[in-house]
Protein backbone atom coordinates (compact mmCIF):
# COMPACT_ATOMS: atom_id res chain seq x y z
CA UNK A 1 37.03 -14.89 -9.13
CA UNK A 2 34.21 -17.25 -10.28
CA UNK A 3 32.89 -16.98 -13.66
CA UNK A 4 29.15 -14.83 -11.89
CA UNK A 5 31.30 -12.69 -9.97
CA UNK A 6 33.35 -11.96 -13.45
CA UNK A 7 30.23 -11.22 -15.03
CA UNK A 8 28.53 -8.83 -12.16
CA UNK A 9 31.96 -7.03 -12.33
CA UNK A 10 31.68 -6.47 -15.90
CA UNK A 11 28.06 -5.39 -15.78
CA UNK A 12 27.85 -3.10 -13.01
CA UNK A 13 30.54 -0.10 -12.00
CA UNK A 14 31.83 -0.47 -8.94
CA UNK A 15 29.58 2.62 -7.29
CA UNK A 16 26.77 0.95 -8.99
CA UNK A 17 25.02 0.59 -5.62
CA UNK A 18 24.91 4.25 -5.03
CA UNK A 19 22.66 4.44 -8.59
CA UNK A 20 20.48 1.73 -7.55
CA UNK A 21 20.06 3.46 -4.30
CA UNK A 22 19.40 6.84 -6.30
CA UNK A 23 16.64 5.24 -8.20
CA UNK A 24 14.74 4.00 -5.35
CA UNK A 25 14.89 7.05 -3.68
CA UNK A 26 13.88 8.86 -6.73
CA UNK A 27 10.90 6.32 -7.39
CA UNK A 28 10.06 7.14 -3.83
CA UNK A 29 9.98 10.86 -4.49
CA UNK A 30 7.72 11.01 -7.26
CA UNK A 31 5.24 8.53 -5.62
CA UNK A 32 5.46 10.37 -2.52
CA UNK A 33 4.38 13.33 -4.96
CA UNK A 34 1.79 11.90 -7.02
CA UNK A 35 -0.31 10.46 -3.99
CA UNK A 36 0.22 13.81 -1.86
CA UNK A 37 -2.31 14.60 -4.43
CA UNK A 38 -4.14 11.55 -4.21
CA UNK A 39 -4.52 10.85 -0.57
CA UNK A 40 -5.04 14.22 -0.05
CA UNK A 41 -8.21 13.96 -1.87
CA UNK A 42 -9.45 10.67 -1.51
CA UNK A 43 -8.74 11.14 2.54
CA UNK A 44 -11.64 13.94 1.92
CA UNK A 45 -14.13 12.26 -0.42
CA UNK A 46 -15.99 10.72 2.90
CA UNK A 47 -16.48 14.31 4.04
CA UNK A 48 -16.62 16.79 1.38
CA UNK A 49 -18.85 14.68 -1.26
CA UNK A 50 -20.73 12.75 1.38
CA UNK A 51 -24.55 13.51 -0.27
CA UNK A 52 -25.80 10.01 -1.43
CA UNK A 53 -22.20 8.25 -0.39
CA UNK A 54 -20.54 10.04 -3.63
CA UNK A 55 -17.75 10.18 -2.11
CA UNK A 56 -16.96 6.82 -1.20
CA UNK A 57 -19.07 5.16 -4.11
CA UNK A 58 -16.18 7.16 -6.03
CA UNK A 59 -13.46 5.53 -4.14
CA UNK A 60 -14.94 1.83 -4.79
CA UNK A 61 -15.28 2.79 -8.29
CA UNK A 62 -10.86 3.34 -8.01
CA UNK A 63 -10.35 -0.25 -6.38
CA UNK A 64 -13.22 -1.68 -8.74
CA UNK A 65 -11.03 -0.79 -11.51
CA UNK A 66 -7.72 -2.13 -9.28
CA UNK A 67 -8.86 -5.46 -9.03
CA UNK A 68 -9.91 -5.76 -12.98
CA UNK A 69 -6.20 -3.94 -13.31
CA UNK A 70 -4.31 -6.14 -11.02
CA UNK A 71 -5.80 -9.45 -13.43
CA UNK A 72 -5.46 -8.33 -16.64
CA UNK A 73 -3.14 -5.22 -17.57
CA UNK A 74 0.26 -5.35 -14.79
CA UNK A 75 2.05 -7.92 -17.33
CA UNK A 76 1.15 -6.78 -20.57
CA UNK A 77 1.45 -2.96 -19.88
CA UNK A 78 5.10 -3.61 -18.18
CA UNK A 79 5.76 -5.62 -21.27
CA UNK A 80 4.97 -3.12 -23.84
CA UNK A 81 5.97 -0.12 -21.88
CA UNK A 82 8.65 -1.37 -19.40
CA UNK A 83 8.45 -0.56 -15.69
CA UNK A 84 10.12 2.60 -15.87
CA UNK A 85 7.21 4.11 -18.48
CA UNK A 86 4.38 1.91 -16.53
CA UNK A 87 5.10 3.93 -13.87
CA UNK A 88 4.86 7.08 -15.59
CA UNK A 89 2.03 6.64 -17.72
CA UNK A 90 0.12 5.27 -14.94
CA UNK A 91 0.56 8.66 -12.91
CA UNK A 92 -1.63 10.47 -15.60
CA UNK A 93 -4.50 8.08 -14.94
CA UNK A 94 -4.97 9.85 -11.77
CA UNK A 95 -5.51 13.66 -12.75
CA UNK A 96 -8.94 12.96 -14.28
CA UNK A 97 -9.80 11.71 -10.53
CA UNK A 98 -8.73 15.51 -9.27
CA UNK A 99 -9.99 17.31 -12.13
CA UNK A 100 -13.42 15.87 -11.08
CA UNK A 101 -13.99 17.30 -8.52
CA UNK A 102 -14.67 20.55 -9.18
CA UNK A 103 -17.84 18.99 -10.61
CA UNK A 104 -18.44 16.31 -8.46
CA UNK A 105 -21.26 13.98 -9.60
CA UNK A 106 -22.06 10.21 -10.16
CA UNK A 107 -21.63 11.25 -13.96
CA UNK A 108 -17.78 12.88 -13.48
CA UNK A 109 -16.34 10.72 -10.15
CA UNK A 110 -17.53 7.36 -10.78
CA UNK A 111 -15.88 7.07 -14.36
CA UNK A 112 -12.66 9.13 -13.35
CA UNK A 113 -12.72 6.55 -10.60
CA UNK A 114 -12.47 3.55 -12.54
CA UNK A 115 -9.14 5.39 -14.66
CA UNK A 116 -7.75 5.59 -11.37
CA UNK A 117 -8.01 2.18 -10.95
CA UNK A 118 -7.19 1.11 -14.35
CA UNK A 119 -3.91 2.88 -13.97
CA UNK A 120 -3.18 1.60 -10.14
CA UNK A 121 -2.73 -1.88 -11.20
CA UNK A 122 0.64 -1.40 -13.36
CA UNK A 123 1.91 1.02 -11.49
CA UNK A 124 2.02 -0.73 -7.86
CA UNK A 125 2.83 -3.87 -9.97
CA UNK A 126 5.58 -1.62 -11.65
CA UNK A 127 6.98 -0.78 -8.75
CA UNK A 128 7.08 -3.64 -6.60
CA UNK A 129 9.02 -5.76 -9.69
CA UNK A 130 11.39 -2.60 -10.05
CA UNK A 131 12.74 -2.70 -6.21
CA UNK A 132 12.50 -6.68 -6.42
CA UNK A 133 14.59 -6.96 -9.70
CA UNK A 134 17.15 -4.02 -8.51
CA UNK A 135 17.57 -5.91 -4.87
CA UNK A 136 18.78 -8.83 -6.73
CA UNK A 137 21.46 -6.35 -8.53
CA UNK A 138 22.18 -5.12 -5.57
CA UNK A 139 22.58 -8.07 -3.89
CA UNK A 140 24.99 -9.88 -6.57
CA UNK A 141 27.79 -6.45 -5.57
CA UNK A 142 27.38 -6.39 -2.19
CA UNK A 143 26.65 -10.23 -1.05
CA UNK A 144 24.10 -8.90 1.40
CA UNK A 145 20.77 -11.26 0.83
CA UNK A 146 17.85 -10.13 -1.77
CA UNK A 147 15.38 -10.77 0.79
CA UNK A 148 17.40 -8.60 3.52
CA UNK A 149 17.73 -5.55 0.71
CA UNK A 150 14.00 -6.01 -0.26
CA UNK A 151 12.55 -5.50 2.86
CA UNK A 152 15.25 -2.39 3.44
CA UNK A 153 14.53 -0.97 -0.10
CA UNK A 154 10.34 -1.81 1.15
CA UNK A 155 10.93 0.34 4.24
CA UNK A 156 12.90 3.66 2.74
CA UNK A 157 10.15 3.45 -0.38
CA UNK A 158 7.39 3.51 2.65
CA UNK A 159 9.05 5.67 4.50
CA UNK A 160 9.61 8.07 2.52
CA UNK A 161 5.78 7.61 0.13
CA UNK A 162 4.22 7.89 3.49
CA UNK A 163 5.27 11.34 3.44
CA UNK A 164 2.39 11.67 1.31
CA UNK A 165 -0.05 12.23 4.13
CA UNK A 166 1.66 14.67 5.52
CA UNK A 167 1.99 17.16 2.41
CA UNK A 168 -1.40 16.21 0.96
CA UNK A 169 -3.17 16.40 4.33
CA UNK A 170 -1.45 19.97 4.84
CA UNK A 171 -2.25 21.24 1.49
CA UNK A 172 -5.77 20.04 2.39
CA UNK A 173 -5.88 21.15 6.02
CA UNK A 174 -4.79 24.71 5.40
CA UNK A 175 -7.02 25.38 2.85
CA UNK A 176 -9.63 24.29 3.86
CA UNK A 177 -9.13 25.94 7.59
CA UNK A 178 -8.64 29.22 5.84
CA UNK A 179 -11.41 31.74 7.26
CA UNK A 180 -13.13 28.40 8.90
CA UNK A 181 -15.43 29.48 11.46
CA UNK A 182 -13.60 26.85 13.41
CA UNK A 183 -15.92 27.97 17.02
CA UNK A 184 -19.25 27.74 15.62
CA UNK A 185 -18.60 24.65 13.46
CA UNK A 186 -17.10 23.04 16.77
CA UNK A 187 -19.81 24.44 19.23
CA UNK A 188 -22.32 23.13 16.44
CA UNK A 189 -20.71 19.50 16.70
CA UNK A 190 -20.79 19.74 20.32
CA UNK A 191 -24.74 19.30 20.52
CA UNK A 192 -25.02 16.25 18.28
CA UNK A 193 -21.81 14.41 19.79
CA UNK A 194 -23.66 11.84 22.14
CA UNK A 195 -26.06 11.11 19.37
CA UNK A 196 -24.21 10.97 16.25
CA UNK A 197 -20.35 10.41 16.56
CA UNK A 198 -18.10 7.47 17.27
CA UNK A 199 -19.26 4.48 17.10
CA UNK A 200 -22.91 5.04 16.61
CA UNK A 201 -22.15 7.17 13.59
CA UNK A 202 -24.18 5.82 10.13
CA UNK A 203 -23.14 8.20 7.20
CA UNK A 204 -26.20 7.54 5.08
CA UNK A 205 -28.11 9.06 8.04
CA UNK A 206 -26.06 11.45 9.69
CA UNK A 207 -23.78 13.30 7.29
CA UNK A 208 -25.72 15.23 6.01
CA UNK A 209 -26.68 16.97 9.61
CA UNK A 210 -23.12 16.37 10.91
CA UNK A 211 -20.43 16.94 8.66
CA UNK A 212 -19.29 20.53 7.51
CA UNK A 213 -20.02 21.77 3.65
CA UNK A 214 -17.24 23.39 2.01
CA UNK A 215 -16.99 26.51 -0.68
CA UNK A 216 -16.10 25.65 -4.06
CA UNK A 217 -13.41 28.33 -4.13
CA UNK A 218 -11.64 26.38 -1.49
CA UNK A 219 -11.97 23.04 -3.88
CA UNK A 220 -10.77 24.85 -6.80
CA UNK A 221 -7.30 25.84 -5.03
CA UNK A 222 -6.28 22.02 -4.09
CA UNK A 223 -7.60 20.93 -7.22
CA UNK A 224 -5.14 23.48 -8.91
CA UNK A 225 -2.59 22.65 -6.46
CA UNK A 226 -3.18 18.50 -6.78
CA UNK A 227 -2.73 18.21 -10.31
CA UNK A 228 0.57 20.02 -10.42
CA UNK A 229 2.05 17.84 -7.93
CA UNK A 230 0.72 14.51 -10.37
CA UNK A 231 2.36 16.08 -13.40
CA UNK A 232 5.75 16.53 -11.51
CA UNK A 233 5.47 13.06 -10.36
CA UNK A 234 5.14 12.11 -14.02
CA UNK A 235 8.17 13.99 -14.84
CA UNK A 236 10.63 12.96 -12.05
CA UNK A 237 10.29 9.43 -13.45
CA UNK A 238 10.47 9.77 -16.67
CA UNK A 239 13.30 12.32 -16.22
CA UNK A 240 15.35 10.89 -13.05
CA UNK A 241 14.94 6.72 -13.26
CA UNK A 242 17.08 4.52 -15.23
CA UNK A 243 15.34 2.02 -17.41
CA UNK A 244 14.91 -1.52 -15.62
CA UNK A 245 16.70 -3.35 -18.82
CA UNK A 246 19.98 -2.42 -17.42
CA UNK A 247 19.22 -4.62 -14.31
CA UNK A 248 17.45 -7.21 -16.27
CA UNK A 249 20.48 -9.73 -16.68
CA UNK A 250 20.52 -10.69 -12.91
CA UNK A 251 17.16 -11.55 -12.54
CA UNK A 252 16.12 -14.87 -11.40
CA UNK A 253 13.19 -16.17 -12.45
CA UNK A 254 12.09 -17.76 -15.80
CA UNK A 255 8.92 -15.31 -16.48
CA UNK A 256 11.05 -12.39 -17.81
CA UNK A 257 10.72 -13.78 -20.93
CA UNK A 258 7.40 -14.27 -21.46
CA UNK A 259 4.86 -12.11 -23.77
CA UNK A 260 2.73 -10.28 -22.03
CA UNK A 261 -0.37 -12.64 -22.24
CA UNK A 262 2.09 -15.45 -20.99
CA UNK A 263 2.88 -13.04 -18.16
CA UNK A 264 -0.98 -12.84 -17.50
CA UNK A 265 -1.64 -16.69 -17.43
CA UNK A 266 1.19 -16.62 -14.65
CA UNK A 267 -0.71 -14.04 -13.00
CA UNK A 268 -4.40 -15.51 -13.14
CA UNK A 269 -2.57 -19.37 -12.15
CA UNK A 270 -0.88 -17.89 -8.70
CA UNK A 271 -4.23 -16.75 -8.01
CA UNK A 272 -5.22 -20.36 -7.27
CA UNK A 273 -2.19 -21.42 -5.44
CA UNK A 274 -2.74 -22.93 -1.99
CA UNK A 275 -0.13 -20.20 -0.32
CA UNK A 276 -1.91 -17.45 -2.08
CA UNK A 277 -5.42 -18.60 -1.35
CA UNK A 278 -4.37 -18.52 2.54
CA UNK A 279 -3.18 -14.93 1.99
CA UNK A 280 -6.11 -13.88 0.43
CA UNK A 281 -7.90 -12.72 3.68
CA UNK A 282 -5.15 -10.77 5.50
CA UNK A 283 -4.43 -9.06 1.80
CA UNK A 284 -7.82 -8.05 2.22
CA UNK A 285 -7.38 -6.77 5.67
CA UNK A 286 -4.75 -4.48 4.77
CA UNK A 287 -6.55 -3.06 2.70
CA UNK A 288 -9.99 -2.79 4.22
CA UNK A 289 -8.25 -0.90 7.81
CA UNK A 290 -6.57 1.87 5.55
CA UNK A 291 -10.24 2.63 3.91
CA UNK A 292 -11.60 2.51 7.36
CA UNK A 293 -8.94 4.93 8.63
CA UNK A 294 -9.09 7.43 6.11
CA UNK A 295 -13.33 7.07 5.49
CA UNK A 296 -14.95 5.99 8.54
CA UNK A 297 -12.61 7.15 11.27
CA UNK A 298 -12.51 10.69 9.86
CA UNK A 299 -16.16 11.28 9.76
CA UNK A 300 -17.24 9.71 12.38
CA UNK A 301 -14.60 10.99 15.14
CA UNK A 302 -12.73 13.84 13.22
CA UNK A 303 -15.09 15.50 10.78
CA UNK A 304 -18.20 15.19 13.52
CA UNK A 305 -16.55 15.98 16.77
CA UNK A 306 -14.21 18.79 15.67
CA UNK A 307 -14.91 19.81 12.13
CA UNK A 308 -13.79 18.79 8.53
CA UNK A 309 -10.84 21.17 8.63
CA UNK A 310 -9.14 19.30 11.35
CA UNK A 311 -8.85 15.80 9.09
CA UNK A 312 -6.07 16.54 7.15
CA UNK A 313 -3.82 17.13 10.79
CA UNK A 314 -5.10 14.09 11.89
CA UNK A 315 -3.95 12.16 8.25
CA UNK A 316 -0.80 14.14 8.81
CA UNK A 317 -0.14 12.55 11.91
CA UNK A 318 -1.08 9.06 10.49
CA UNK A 319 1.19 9.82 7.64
CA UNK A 320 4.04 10.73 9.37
CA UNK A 321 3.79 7.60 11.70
CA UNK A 322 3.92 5.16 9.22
CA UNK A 323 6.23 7.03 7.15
CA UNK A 324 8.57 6.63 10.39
CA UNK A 325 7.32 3.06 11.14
CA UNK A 326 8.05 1.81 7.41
CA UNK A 327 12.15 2.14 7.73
CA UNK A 328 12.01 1.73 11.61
CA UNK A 329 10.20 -2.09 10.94
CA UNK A 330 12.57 -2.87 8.41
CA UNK A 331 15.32 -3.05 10.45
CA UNK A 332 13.36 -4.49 13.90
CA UNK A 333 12.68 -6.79 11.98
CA UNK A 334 16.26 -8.59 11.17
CA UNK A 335 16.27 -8.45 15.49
CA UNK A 336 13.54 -10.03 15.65
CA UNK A 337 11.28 -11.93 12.92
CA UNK A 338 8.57 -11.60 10.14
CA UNK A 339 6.44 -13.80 12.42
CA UNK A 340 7.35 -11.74 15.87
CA UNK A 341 6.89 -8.15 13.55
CA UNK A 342 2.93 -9.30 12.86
CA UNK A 343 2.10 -10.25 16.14
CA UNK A 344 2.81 -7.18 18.01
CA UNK A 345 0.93 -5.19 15.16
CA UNK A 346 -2.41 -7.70 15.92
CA UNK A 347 -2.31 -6.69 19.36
CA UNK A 348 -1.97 -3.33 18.94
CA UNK A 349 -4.46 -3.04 16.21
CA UNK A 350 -6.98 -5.07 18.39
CA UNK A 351 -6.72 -2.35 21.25
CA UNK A 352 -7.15 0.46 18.59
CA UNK A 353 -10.19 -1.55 17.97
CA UNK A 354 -11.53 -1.85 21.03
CA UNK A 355 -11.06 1.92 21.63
CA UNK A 356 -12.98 2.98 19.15
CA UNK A 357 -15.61 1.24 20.33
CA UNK A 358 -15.70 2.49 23.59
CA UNK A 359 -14.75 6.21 22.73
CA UNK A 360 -17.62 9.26 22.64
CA UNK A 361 -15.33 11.88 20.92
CA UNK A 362 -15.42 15.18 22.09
CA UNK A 363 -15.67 18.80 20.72
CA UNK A 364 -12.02 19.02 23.04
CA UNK A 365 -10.12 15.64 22.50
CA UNK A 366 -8.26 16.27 19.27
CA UNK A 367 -5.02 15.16 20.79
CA UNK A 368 -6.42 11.85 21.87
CA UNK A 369 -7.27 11.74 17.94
CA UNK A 370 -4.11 12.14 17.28
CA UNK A 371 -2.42 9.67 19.27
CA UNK A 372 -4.73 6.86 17.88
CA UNK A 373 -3.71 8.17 14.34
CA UNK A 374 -0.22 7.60 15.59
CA UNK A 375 -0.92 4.24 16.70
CA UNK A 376 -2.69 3.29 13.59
CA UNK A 377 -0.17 4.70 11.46
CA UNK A 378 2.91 2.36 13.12
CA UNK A 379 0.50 -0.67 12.84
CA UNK A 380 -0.35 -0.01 8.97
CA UNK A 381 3.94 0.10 8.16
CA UNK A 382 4.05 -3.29 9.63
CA UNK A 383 1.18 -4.61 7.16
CA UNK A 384 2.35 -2.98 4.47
CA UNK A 385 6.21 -3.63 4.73
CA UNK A 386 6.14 -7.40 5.99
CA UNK A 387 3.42 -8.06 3.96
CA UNK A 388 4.96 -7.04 0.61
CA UNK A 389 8.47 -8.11 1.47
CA UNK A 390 6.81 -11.65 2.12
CA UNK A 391 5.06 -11.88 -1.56
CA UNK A 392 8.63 -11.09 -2.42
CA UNK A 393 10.17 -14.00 -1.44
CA UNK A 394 7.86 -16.57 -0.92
CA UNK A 395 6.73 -16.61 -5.07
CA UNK A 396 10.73 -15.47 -6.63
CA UNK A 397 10.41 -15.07 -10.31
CA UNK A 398 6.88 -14.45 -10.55
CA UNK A 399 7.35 -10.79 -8.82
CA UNK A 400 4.52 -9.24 -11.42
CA UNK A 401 2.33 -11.89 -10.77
CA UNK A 402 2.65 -11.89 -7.12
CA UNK A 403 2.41 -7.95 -7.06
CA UNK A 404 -0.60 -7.99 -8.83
CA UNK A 405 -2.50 -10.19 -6.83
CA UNK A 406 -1.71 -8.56 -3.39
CA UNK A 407 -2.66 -5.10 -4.60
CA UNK A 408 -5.97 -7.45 -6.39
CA UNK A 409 -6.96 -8.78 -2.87
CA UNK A 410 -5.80 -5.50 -1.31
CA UNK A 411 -8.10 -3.79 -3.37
CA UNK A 412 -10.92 -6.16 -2.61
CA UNK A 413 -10.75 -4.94 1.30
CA UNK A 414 -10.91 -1.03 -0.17
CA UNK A 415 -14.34 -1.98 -2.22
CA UNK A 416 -15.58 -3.72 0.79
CA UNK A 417 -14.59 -1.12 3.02
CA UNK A 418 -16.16 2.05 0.79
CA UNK A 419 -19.20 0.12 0.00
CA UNK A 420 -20.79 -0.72 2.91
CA UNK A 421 -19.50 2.43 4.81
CA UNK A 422 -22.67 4.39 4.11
CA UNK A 423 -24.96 1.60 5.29
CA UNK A 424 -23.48 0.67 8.35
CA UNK A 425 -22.37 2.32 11.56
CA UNK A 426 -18.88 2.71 12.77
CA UNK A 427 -18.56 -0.23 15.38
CA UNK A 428 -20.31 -2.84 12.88
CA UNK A 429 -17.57 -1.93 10.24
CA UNK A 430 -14.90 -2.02 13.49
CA UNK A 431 -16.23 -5.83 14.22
CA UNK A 432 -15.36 -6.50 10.93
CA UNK A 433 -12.55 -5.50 10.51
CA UNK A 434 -11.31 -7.52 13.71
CA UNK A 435 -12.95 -10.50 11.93
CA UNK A 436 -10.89 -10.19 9.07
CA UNK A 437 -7.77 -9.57 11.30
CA UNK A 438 -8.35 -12.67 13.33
CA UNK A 439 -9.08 -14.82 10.56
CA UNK A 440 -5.96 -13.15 8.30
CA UNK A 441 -3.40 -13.64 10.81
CA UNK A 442 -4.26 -17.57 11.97
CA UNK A 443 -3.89 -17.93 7.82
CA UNK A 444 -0.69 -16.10 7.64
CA UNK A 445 0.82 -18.26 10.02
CA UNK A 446 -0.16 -21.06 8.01
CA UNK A 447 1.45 -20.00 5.37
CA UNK A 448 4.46 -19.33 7.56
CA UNK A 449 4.79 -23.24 8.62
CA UNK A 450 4.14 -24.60 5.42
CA UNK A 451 6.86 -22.16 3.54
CA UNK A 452 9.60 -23.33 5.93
CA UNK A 453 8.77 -27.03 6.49
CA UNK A 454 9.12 -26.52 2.67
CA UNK A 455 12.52 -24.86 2.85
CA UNK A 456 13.80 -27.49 5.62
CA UNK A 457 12.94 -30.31 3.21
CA UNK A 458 14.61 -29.17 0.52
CA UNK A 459 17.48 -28.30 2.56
CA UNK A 460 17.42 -31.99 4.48
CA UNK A 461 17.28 -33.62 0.43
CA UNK A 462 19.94 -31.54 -1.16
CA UNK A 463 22.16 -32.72 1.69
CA UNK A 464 21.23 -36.32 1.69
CA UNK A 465 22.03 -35.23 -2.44
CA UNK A 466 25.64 -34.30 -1.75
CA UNK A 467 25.91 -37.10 0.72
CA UNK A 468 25.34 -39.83 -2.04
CA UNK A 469 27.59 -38.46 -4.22
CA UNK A 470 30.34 -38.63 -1.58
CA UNK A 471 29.47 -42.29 -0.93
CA UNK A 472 29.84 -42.91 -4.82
CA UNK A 473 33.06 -40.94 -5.24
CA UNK A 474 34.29 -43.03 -2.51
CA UNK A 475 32.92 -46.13 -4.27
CA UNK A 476 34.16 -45.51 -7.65
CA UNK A 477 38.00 -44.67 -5.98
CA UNK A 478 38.04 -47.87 -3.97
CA UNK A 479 37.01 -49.76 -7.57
CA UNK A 480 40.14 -47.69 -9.11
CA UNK A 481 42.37 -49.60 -6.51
């Protein structure tokens, strides 16, 4: 036994994997919790609080906050707190986001917004190092690759957050449904359809005329239910998860040292590195087509064609999709490649495109809504799990850093996304978005080439390394004769 495999034996009880496996799951849980709370409301704001673009002004105001997060706070919060308590403090930064709304205004949403977003940036940062650090644990019992168990612990914490659309979108859906006068909101929508929906649909011009106006009874009872679901979440982590220090002694990497503000130089120099800069636009792409999803698709085809009450089904079905697509990828994946994974997803998400830009929807097509939340849905686990799992292993050691600055530029595509969505109609923000795509995915290969020419020439000089010393060994014998 060799003196690392001594020490891993020491550390870690043999069933050690089953508690590493128990606190991903459990992490999973309790964000799957807090953002059935979150996404259930924010998948709403576009349509319940769209007077003046409230709604979505308050959802730039959360990714405003995320990208000023993502900089500064990640590194020194995990240092003072330590991921587990990141996580769980950061969960409370959300319930002053729900609370608002039963008074929505510029004066309540916009600054609950920005607490949202000051908390986001540790906790996604919190939870990607968690899962990176623990894969490497895992990895030293069971031999199995970091980067294989990264992308596997990726896809079941996807798979099963996802979830969150489902149970936030149902809470939403069947409250909101409740007494709905479902036939005269829909035969209502049916006379404005050619004019306002789809594509042509411009929310600073035609929500107001178009989208449905709920009772603030209704709002009270998923505001009720929303911030008892965040203070579980809170509690399941704090309660359930073991504390990252006992997987700290098998962590590569030279930054887990660091003070905080060292931590935070790390994170503000990757920001300029040429593989990051190249990233940059797809990073903002991911994040840009889940605003559009949950904003612009559901009040321009869902909330106008068939009412507001239908929107959570539809998010449901999204949910569950890439809930499913999240641990289905993961393992496609080691079939195929990284490189093969983000492909298909381009073409896919380029015929979504092009479908909503050729689709009237109609008072009657709710299943064809459906199937393109689906679609969307499967395309979205591919961003999000090959995405991540790449920042994983193309910057090792710098996990926080890394982290950060994907959820940073992630963010950036939100803002972009919730800003201009009252100002410009649906198939300007879909030509966009296919812009971004394009542009993203020619970068991404980029980045692909250059990271393994890299990894070939290192490979081609450490053997040309060993090769010299077996010349000299040879050498320094034949002197010895």
């Amino acid at each position: 036994m060799s003196k690392e495999e001594k020490q891993v034996s020491e550390e870690f009880h043999p069933r050690e994997t089953w508690r590493i496996l128990k606190n991903v799951v459990i992490i999973s849980i309790a964000f799957m919790v807090q953002f059935t709370a979150y996404s259930g409301a924010a998948n709403l704001q576009s349509s319940i609080n769209a007077e003046a673009g409230l709604g979505t002004a308050s959802l730039a105001a959360v990714y405003a906050g995320l990208i000023f997060s993502n900089v500064f706070l990640p590194a020194v919060v995990i240092k003072w707190f330590g991921t587990k308590w990141a996580i769980s403090i950061s969960f409370v930064t959300y319930m002053p986001y729900i609370a608002a709304q039963l008074y929505p205004t510029f004066y309540t949403l916009i600054p609950a917004g920005l607490i949202v977003g000051l908390g986001g940036g540790p906790l996604w940062c919190a939870k990607c190092t968690y899962l990176s650090v623990v894969s490497e644990a895992y990895s030293r019992i069971s031999k199995v690759s970091p980067e294989k168990l990264l992308v596997r612990f990726l896809g079941l914490f996807f798979m099963i957050f996802q979830m969150n659309q489902v149970w936030g979108n149902l809470i939403s859906s069947l409250v909101l449904s409740s007494g709905n006068n479902t036939a005269a909101v829909t035969a209502l929508n049916a006379t404005m359809i050619p004019e306002l929906c789809g594509a042509n649909f411009l929310p600073s011009a035609d929500a107001a005329e178009a989208l449905q106006q709920q009772p603030l009874s209704k709002i009270r009872i998923m505001t009720c239910i929303y911030l008892a679901c965040m203070a579980g979440a809170a509690l399941i982590v704090g309660i359930g998860v073991d504390s990252m220090k006992r997987y700290d002694s098998v962590r590569t990497g030279k930054e887990t040292g660091l003070s905080g503000f060292a931590l935070l130089a790390v994170t503000v120099k990757l920001l300029v590195e040429p593989n990051q800069l190249m990233l940059v636009i797809i990073n903002i792409f991911v994040g840009y087509q889940q605003a559009f999803f949950g904003a612009d698709f559901t009040a321009a085809f869902v909330s106008c064609a068939v009412g507001t009450g239908s929107v959570g089904f539809v998010m449901m079905t999204y949910g569950l999709a890439d809930a499913i697509g999240c641990i289905v990828t993961g393992y496609v994946a080691k079939l195929t490649s990284r490189v093969m994974m983000i492909s298909v997803a381009c073409v896919v998400h380029t015929a979504l495109m092009v479908a909503l830009l050729a689709w009237r929807p109609l008072a009657g097509q709710a299943p064809l809504m459906f199937a393109l939340a689906a679609l969307w849905g499967l395309t979205d686990s591919v961003w999000l799990v090959q995405i991540n799992a790449y920042y994983g292993t193309l910057f090792p050691g710098r996990e926080e850093a890394a982290f950060a600055n994907f959820r940073l530029w992630e963010s950036v595509g939100y803002i972009i996304a919730y800003v201009i969505s009252p100002y410009l109609r649906t198939s300007q923000k879909t030509y966009l978005m296919f812009a971004m795509m394009f542009v993203g995915v020619v970068l991404y290969y980029t980045v692909e080439y250059r990271d393994r020419k890299a990894k070939k020439q290192l490979k081609l000089k450490k053997e040309e390394t060993c090769t010299d010393k077996g010349f000299d060994n040879i050498a320094f014998q034949n002197v010895e004769l």
